[in-house]
Protein backbone atom coordinates (compact mmCIF):
# COMPACT_ATOMS: atom_id res chain seq x y z
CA UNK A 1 57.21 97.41 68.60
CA UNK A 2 58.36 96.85 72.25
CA UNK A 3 62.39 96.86 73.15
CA UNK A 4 61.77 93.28 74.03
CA UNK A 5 61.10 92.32 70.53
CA UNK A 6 63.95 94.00 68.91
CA UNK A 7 66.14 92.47 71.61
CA UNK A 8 64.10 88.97 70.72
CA UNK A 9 65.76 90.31 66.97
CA UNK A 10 68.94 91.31 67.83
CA UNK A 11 68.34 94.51 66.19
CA UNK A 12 67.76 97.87 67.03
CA UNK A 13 64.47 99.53 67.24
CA UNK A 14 63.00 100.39 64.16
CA UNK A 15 61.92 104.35 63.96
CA UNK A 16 57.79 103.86 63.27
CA UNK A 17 54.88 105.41 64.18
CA UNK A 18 53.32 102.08 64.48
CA UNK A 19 50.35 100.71 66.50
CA UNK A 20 51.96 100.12 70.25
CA UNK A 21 49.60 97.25 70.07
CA UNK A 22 51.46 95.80 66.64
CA UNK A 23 51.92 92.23 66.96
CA UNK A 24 55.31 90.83 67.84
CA UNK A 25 57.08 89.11 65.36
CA UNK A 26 57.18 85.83 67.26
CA UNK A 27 53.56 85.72 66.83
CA UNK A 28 53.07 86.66 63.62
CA UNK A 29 55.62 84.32 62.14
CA UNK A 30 53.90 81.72 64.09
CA UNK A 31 50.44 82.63 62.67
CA UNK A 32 52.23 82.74 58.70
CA UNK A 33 53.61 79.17 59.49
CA UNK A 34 50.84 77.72 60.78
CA UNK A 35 47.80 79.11 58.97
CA UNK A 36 46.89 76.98 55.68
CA UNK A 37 46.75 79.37 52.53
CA UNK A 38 43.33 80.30 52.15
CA UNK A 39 43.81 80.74 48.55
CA UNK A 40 46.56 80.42 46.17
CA UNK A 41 48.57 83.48 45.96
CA UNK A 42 47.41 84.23 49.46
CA UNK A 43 50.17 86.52 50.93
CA UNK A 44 49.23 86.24 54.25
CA UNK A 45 50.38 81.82 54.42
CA UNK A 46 52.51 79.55 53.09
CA UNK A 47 51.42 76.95 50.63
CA UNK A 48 52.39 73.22 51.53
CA UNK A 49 55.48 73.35 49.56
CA UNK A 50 56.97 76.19 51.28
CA UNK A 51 55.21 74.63 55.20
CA UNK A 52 57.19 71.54 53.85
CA UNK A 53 59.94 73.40 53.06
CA UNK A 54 60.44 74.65 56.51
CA UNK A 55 59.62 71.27 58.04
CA UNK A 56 62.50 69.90 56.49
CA UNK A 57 64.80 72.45 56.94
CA UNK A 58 68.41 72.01 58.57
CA UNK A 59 69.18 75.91 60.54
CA UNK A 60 73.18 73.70 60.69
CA UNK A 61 73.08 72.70 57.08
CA UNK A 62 73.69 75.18 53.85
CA UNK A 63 70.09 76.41 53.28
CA UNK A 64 68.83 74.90 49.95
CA UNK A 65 66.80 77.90 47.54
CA UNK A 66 63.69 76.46 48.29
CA UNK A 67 64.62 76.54 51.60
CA UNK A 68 65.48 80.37 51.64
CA UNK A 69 62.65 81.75 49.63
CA UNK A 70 60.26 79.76 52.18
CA UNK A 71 62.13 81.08 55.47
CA UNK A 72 62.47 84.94 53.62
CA UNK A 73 59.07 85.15 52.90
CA UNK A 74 57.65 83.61 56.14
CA UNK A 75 60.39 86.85 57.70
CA UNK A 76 59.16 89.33 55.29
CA UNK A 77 55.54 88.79 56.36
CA UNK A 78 56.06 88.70 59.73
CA UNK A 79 57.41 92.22 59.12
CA UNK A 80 60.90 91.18 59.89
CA UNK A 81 63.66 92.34 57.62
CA UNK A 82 66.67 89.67 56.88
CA UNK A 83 68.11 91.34 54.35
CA UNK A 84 70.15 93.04 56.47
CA UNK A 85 71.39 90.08 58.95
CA UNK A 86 74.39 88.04 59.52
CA UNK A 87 74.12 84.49 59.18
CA UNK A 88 74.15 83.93 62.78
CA UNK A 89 70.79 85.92 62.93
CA UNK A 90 69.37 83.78 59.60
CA UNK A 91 70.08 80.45 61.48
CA UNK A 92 68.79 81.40 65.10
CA UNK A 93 65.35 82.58 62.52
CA UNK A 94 65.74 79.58 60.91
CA UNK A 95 65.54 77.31 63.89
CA UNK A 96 62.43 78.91 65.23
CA UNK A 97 60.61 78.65 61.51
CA UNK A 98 61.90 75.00 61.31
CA UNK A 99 60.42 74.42 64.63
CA UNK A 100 57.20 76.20 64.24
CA UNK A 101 56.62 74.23 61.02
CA UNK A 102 57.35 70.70 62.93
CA UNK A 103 55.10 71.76 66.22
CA UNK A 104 53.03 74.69 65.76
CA UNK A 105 52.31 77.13 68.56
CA UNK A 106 50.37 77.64 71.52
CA UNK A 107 50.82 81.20 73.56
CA UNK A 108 48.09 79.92 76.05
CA UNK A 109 50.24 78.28 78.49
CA UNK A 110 53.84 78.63 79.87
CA UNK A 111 56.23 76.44 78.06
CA UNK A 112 57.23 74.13 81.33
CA UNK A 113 53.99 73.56 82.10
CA UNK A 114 53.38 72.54 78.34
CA UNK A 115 56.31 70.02 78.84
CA UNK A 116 54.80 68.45 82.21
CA UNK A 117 51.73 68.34 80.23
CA UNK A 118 53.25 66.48 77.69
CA UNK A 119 54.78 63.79 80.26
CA UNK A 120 58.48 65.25 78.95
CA UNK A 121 61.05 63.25 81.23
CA UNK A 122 62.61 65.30 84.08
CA UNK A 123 66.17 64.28 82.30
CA UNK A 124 65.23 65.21 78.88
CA UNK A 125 64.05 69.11 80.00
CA UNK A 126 67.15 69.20 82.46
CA UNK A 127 69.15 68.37 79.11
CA UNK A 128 67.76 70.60 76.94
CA UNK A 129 68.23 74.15 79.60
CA UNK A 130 71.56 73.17 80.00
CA UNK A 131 72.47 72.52 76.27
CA UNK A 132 74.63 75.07 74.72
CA UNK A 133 74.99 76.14 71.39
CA UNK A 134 75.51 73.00 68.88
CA UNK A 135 73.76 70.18 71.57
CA UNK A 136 70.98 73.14 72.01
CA UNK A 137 70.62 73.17 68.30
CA UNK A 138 70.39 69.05 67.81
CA UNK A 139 68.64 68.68 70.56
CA UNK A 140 65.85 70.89 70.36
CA UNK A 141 63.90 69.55 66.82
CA UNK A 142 63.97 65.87 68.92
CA UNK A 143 61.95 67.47 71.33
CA UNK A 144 59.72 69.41 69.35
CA UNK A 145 58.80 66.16 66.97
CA UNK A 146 58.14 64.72 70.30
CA UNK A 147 55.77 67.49 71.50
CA UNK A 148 54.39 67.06 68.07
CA UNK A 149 53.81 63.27 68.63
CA UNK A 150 51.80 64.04 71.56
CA UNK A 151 49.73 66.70 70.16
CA UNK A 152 51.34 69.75 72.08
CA UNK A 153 52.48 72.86 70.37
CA UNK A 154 54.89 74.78 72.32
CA UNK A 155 54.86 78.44 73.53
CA UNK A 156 57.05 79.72 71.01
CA UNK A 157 57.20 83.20 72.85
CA UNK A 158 58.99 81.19 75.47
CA UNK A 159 60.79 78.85 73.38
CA UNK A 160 61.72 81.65 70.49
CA UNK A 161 63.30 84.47 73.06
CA UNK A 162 65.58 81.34 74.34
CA UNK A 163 66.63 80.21 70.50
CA UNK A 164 67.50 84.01 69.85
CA UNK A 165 69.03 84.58 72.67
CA UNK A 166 71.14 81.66 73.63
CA UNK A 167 74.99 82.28 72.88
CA UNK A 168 73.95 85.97 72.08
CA UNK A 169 72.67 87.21 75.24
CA UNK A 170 73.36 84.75 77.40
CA UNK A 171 71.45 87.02 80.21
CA UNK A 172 68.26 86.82 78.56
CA UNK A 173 69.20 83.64 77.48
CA UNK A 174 69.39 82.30 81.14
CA UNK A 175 66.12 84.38 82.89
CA UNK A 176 63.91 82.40 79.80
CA UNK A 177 65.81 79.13 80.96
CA UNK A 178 64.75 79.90 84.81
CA UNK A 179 61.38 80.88 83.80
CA UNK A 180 60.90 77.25 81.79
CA UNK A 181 62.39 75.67 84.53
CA UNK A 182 60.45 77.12 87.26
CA UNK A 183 56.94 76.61 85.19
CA UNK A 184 58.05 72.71 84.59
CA UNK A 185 59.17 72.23 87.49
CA UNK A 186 56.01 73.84 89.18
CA UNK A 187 53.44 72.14 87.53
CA UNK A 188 55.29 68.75 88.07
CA UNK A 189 55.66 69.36 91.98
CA UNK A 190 51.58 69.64 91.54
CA UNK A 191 50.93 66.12 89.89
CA UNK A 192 49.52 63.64 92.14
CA UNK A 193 52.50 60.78 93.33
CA UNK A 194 51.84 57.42 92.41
């Protein structure tokens, strides 16, 4: 595990002997969330109630059961380990899994050039980088059932460092901000003028 994924945690380094090549936690949650259960009982995907569950979850609201056994063992199989986190660190989690379950995910392209791609108003990104903390929190399903509408799934390696690190490194926080920015604004510069 890199230092950029335990700083994507908020926790230390874990002491492993582990692959170098292990796969970060962003992606594996992502592949959990969005892979349909092969099976039943398959441990490596959720079944629709738990997908559902996560869908429908509020990270601002008090987590219903069926709400926490879906987000723990989505965390659990991604190797993550939430047992030991504050509840700060549960609903920053949270928010990704809720939004992973509304949009999906799609590492192959920067996250600004997803949004151009998706014809995602100048106004409404501009909103969204500058949201802090409670308007970041309401703001950011809207889009992503947007992005949904249109059949886009964001680049939740982008998108996830920013909802981990936002009010909690606001350092990180602000280089993933730039970096969205810079990609959106980028690939809209390149899109023929009417």
């Amino acid at each position: 595990m890199s230092s950029h994924d335990a700083e994507l945690r908020g926790q230390p380094l874990p002491e492993t002997n582990a692959n170098p090549r292990q796969e970060n936690p962003i992606s594996k949650l992502a592949r959990i969330i969005t892979q349909a259960a092969r099976f039943k009982g398959d441990a490596h995907a959720l079944d629709n109630g738990e997908h559902a569950a996560l869908a429908r979850l509020d990270p601002d609201a008090e987590l219903r059961p069926h709400q926490i056994a879906a987000l723990s063992r989505a965390l659990v199989y991604a190797d993550l380990s939430p047992e030991t986190w504050q509840p700060d660190t549960w609903q920053r989690w949270g928010l990704v899994a809720h939004g992973m379950a509304l949009a999906g995910h799609d590492g192959s392209q920067k996250l600004g050039q997803q949004l151009s791609d998706a014809q995602i108003s100048e106004p409404r990104v501009t909103k969204l980088l500058t949201a802090r903390d409670d308007a970041f929190r309401q703001l950011l399903p809207r889009l992503l059932r947007l992005l949904a509408s249109k059949g886009k799934a964001p680049n939740w390696f982008d998108l996830g460092g920013l909802v981990l690190n936002q009010g909690h490194n606001e350092a990180a926080a602000e280089a993933i901000r730039l970096r969205i920015a810079g990609s959106f604004f980028s690939a809209e510069a390149k899109k023929p003028k009417h």
